[in-house]
PDB file of N, CA and C in Angstrom:
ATOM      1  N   UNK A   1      -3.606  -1.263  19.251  1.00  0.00           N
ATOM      2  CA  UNK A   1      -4.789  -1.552  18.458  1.00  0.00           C
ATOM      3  C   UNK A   1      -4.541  -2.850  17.697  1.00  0.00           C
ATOM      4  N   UNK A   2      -5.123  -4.022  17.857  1.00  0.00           N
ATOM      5  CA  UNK A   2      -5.276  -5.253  17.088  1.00  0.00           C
ATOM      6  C   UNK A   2      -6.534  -5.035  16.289  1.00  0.00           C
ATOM      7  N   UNK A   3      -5.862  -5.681  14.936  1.00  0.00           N
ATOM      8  CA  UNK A   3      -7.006  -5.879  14.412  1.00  0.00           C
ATOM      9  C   UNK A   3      -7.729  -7.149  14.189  1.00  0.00           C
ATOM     10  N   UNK A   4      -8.575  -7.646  14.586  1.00  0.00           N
ATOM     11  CA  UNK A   4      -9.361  -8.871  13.937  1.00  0.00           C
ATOM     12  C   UNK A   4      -9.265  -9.656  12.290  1.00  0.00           C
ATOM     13  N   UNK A   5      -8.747 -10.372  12.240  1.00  0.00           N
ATOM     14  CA  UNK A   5      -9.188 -11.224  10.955  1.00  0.00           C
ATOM     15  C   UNK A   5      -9.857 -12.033  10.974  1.00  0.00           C
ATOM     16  N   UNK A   6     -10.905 -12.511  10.416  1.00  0.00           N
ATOM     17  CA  UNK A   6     -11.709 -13.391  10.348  1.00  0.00           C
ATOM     18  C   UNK A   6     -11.476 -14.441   8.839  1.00  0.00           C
ATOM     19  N   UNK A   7     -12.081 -15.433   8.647  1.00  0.00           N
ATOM     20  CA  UNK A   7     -12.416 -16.567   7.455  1.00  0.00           C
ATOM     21  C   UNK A   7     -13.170 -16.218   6.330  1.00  0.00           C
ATOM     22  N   UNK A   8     -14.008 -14.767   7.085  1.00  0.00           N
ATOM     23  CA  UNK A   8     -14.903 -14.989   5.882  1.00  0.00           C
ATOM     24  C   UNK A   8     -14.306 -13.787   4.599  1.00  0.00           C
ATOM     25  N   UNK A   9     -15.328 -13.733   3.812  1.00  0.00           N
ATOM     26  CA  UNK A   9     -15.020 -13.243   2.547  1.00  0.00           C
ATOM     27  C   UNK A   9     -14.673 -11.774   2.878  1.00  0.00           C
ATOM     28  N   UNK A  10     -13.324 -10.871   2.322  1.00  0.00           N
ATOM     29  CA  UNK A  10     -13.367  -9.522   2.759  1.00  0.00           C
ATOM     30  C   UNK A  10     -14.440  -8.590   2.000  1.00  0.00           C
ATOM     31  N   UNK A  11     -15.045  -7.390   2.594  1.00  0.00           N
ATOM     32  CA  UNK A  11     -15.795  -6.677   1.728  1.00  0.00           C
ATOM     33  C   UNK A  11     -14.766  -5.685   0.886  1.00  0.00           C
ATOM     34  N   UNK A  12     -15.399  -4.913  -0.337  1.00  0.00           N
ATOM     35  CA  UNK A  12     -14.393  -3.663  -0.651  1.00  0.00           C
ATOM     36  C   UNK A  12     -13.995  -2.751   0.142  1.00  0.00           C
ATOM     37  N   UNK A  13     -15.030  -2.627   1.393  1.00  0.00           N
ATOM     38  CA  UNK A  13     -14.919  -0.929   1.942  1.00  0.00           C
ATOM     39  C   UNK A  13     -13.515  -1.869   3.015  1.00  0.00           C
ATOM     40  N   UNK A  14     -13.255  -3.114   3.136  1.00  0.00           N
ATOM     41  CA  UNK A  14     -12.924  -3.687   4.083  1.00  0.00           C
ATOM     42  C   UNK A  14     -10.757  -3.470   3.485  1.00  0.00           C
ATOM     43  N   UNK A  15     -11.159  -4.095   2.325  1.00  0.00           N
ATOM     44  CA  UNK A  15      -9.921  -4.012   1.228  1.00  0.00           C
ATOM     45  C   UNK A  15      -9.435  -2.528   1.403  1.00  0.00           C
ATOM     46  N   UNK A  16     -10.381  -1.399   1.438  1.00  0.00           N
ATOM     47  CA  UNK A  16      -9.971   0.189   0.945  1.00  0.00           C
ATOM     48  C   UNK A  16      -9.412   0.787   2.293  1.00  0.00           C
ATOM     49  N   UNK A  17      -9.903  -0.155   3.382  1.00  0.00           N
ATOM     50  CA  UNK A  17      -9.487   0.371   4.815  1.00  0.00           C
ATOM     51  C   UNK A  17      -8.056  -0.294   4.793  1.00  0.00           C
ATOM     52  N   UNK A  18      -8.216  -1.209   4.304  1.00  0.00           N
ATOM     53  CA  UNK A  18      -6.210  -2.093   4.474  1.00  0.00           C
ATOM     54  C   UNK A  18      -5.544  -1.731   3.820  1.00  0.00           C
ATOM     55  N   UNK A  19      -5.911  -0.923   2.690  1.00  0.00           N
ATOM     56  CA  UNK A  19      -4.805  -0.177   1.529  1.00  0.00           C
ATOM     57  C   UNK A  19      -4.403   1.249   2.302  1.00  0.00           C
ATOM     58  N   UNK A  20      -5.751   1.835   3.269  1.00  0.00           N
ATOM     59  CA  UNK A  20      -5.339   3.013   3.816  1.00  0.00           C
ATOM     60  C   UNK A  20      -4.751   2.786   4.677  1.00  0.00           C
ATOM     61  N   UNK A  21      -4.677   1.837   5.892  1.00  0.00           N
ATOM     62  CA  UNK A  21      -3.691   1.069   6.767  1.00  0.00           C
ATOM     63  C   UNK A  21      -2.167   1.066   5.840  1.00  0.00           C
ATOM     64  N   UNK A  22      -1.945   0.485   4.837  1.00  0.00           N
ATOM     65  CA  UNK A  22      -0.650   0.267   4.395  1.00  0.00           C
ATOM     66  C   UNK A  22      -0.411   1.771   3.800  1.00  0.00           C
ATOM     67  N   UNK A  23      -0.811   2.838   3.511  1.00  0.00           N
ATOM     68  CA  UNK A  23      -0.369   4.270   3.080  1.00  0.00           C
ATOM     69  C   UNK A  23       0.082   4.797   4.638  1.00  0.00           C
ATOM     70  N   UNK A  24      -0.578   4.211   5.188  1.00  0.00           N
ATOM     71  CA  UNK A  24       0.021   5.201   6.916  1.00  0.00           C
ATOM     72  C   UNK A  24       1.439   4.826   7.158  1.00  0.00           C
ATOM     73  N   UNK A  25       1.482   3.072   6.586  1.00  0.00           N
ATOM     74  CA  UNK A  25       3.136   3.060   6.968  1.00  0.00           C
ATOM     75  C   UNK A  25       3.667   3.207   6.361  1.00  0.00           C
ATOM     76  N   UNK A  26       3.507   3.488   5.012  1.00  0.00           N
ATOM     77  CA  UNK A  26       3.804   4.045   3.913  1.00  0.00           C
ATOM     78  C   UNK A  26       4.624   5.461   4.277  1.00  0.00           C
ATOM     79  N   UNK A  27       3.816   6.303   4.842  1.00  0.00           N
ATOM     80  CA  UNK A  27       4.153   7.561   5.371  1.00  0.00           C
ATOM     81  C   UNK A  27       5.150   7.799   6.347  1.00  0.00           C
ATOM     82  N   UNK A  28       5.238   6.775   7.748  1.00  0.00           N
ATOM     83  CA  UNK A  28       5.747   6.697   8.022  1.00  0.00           C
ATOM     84  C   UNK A  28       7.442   6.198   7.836  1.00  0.00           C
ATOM     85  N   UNK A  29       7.120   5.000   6.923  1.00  0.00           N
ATOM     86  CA  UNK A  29       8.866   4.891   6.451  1.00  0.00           C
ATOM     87  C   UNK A  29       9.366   5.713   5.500  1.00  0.00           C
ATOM     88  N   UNK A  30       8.536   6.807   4.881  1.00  0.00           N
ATOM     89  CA  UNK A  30       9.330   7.905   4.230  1.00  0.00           C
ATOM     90  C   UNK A  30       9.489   8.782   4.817  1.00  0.00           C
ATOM     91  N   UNK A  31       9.058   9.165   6.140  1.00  0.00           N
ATOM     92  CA  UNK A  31       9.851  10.094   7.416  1.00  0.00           C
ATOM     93  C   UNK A  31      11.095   9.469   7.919  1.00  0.00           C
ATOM     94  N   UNK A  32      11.217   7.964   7.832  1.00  0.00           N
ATOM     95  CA  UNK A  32      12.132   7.625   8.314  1.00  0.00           C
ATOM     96  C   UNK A  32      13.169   7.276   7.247  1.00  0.00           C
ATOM     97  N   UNK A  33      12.849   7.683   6.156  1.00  0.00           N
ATOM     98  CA  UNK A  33      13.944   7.623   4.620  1.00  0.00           C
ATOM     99  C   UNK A  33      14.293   9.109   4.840  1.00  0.00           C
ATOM    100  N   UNK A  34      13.938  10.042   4.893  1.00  0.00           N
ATOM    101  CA  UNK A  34      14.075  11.214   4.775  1.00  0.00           C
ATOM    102  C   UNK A  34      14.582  11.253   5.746  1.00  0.00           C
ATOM    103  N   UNK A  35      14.666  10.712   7.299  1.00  0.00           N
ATOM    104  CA  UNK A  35      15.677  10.816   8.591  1.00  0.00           C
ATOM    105  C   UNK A  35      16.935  10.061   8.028  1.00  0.00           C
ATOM    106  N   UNK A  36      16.938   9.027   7.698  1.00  0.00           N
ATOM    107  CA  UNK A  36      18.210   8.439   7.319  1.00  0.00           C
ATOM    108  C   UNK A  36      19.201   8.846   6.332  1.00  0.00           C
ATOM    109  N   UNK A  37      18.052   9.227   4.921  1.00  0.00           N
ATOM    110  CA  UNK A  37      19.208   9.697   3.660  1.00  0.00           C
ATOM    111  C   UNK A  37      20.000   8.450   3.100  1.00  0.00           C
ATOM    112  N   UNK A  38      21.126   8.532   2.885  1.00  0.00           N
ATOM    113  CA  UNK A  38      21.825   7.542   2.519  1.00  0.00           C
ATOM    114  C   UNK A  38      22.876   6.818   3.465  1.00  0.00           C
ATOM    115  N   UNK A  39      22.611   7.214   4.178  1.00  0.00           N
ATOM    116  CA  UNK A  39      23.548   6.968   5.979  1.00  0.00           C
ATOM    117  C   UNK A  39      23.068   5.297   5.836  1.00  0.00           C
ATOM    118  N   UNK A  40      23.989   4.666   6.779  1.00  0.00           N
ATOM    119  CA  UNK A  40      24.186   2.918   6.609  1.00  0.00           C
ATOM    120  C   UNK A  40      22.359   2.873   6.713  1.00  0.00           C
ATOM    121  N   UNK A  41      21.663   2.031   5.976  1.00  0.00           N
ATOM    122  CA  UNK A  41      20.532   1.997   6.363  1.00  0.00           C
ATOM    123  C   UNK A  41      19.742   2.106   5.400  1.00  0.00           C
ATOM    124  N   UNK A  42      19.788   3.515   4.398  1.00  0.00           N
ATOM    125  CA  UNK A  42      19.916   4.006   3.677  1.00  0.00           C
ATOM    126  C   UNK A  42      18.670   3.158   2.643  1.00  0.00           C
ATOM    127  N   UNK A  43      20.004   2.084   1.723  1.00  0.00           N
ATOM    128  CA  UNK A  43      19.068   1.362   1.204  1.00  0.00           C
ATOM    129  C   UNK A  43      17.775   0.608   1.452  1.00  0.00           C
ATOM    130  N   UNK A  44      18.030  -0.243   2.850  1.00  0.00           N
ATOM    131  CA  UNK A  44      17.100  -0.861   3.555  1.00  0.00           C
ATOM    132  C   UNK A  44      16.109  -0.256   3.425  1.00  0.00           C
ATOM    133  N   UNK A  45      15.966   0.753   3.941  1.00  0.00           N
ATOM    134  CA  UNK A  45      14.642   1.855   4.206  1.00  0.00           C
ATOM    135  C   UNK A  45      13.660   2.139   2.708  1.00  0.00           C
ATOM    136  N   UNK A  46      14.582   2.213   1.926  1.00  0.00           N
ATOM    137  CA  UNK A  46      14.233   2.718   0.650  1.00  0.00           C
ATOM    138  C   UNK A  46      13.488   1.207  -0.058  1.00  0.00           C
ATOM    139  N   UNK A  47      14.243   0.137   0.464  1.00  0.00           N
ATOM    140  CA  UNK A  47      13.482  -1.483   0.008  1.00  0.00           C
ATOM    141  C   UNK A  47      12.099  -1.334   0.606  1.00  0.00           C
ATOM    142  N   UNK A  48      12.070  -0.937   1.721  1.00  0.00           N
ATOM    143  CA  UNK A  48      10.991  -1.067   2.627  1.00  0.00           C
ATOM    144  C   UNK A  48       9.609  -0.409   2.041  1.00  0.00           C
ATOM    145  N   UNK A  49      10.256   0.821   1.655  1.00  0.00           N
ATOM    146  CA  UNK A  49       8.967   1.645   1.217  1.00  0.00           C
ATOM    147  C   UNK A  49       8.456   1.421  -0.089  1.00  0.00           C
ATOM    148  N   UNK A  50       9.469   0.787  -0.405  1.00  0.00           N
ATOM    149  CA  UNK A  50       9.108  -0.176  -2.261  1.00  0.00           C
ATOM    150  C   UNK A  50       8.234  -1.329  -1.948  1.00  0.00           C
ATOM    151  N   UNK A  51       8.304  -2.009  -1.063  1.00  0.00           N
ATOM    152  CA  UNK A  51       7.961  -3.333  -1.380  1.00  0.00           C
ATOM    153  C   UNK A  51       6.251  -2.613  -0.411  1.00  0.00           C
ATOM    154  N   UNK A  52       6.007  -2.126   0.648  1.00  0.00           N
ATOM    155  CA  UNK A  52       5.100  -1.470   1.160  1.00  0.00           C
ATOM    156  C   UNK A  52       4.141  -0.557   0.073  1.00  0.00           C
ATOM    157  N   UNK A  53       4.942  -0.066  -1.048  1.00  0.00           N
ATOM    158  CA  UNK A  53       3.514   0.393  -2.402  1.00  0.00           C
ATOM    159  C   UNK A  53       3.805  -0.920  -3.063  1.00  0.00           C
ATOM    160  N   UNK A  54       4.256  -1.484  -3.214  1.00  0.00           N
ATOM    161  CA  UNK A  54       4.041  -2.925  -3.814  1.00  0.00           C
ATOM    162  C   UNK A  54       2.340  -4.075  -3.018  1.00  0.00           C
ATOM    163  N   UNK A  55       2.382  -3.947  -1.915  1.00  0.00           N
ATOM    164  CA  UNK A  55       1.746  -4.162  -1.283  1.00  0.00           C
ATOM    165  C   UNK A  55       0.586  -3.514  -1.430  1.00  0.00           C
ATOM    166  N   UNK A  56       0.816  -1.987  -1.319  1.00  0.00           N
ATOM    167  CA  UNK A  56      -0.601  -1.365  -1.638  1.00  0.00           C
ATOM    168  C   UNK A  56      -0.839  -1.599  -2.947  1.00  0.00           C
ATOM    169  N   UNK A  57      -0.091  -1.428  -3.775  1.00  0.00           N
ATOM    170  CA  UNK A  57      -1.024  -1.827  -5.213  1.00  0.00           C
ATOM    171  C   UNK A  57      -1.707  -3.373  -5.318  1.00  0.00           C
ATOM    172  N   UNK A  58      -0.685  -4.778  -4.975  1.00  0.00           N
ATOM    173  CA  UNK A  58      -1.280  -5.736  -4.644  1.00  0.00           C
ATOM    174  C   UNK A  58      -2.830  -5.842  -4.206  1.00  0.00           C
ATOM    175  N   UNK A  59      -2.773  -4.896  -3.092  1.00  0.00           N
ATOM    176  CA  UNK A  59      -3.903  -4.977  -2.519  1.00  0.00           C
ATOM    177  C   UNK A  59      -5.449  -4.080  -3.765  1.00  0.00           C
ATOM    178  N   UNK A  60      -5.128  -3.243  -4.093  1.00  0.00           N
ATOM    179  CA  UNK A  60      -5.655  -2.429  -5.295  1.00  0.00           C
ATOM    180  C   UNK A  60      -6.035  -3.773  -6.228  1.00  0.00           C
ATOM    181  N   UNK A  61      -5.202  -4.744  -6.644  1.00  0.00           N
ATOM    182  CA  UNK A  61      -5.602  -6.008  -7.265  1.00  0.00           C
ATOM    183  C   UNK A  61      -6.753  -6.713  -7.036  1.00  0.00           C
ATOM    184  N   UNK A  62      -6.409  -6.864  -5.600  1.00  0.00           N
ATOM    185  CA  UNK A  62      -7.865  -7.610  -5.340  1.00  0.00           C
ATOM    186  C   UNK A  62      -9.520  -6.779  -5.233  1.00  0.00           C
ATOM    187  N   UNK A  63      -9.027  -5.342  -4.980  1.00  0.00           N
ATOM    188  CA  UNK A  63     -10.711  -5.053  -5.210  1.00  0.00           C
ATOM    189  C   UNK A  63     -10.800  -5.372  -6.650  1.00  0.00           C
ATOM    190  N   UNK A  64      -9.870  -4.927  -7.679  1.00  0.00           N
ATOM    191  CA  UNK A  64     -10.073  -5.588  -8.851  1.00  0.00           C
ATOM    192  C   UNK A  64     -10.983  -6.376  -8.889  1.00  0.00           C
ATOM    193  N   UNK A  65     -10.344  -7.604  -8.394  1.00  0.00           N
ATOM    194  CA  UNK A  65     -10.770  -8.879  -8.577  1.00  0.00           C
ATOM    195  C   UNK A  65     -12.120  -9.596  -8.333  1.00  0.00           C
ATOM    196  N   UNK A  66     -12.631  -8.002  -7.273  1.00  0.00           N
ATOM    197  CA  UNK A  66     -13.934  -7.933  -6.377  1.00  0.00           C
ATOM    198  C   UNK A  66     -15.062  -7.401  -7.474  1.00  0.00           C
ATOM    199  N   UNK A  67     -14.100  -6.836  -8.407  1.00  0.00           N
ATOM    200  CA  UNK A  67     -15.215  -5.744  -9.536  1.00  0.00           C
ATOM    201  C   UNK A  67     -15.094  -4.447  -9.156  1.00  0.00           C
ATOM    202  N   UNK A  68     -14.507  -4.155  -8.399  1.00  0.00           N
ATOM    203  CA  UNK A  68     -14.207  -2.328  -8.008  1.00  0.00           C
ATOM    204  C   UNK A  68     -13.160  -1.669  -9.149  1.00  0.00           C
ATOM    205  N   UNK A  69     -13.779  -0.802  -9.886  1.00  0.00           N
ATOM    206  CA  UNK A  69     -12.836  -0.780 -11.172  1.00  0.00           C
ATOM    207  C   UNK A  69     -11.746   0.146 -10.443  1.00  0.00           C
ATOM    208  N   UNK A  70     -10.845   0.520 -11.227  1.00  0.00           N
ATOM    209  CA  UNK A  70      -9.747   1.038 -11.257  1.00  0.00           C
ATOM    210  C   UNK A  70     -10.433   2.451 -11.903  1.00  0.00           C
ATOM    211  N   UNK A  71      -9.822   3.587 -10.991  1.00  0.00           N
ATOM    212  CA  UNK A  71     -10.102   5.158 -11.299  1.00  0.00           C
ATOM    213  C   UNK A  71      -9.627   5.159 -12.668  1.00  0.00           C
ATOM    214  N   UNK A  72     -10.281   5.985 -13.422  1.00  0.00           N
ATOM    215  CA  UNK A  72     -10.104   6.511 -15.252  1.00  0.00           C
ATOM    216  C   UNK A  72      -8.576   7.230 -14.644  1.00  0.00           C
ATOM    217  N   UNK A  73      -9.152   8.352 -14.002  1.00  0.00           N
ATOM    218  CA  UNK A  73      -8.008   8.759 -13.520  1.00  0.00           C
ATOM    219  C   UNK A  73      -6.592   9.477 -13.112  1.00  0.00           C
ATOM    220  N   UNK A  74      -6.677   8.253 -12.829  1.00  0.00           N
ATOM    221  CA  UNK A  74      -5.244   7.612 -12.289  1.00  0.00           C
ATOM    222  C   UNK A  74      -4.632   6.273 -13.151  1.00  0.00           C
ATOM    223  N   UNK A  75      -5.632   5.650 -14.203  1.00  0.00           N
ATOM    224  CA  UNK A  75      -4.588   4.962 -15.485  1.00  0.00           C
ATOM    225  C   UNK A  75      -3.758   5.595 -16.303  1.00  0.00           C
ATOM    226  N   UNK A  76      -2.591   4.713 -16.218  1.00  0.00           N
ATOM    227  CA  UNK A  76      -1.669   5.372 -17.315  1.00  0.00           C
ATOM    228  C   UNK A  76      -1.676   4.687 -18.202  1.00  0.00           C
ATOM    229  N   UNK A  77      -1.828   5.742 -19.406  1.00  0.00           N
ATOM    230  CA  UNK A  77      -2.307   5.202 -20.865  1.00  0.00           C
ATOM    231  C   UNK A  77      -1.429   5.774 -22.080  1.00  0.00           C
ATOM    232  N   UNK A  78      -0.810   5.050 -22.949  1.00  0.00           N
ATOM    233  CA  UNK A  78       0.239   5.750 -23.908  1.00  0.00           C
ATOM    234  C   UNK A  78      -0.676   5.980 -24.499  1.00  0.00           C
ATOM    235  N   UNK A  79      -0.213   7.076 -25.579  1.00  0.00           N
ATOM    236  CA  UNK A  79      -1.400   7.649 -26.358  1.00  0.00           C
ATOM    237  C   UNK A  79      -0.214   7.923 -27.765  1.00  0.00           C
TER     238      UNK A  79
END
């Protein structure tokens, strides 16, 4: 499956489909953290799935940026 990118402007529903794209591999490299453990590799795997919710939140930024607020929620708020 390829996906198309195009030039023009992304929509939100477009942004919410690429954040759910990056939770699938998301999922997937924590089957494959949970296959590895701490065995040589170990760390790698564990970078991977960090920088991959790094990515998804990134991406969470830009609907921001679109005006799609952020869920009440799911903010964390000191009180």
């Amino acid at each position: 499956m390829e996906d198309q990118v195009t030039n023009t402007m992304p929509n939100n529903e477009e942004i919410h489909e690429f954040r759910k794209q990056i939770d699938a591999v998301i999922q997937r490299a924590q089957l494959l953290q949970s296959a590895i453990g701490r065995n040589n590799g170990g760390r790698e795997i564990s970078l991977v799935v960090t920088k991959l919710q790094e990515g998804k939140m990134w991406a969470g930024k830009i609907l921001e940026a679109f005006g799609s607020p952020f869920p009440k929620e799911l903010a964390d708020k000191a009180e």
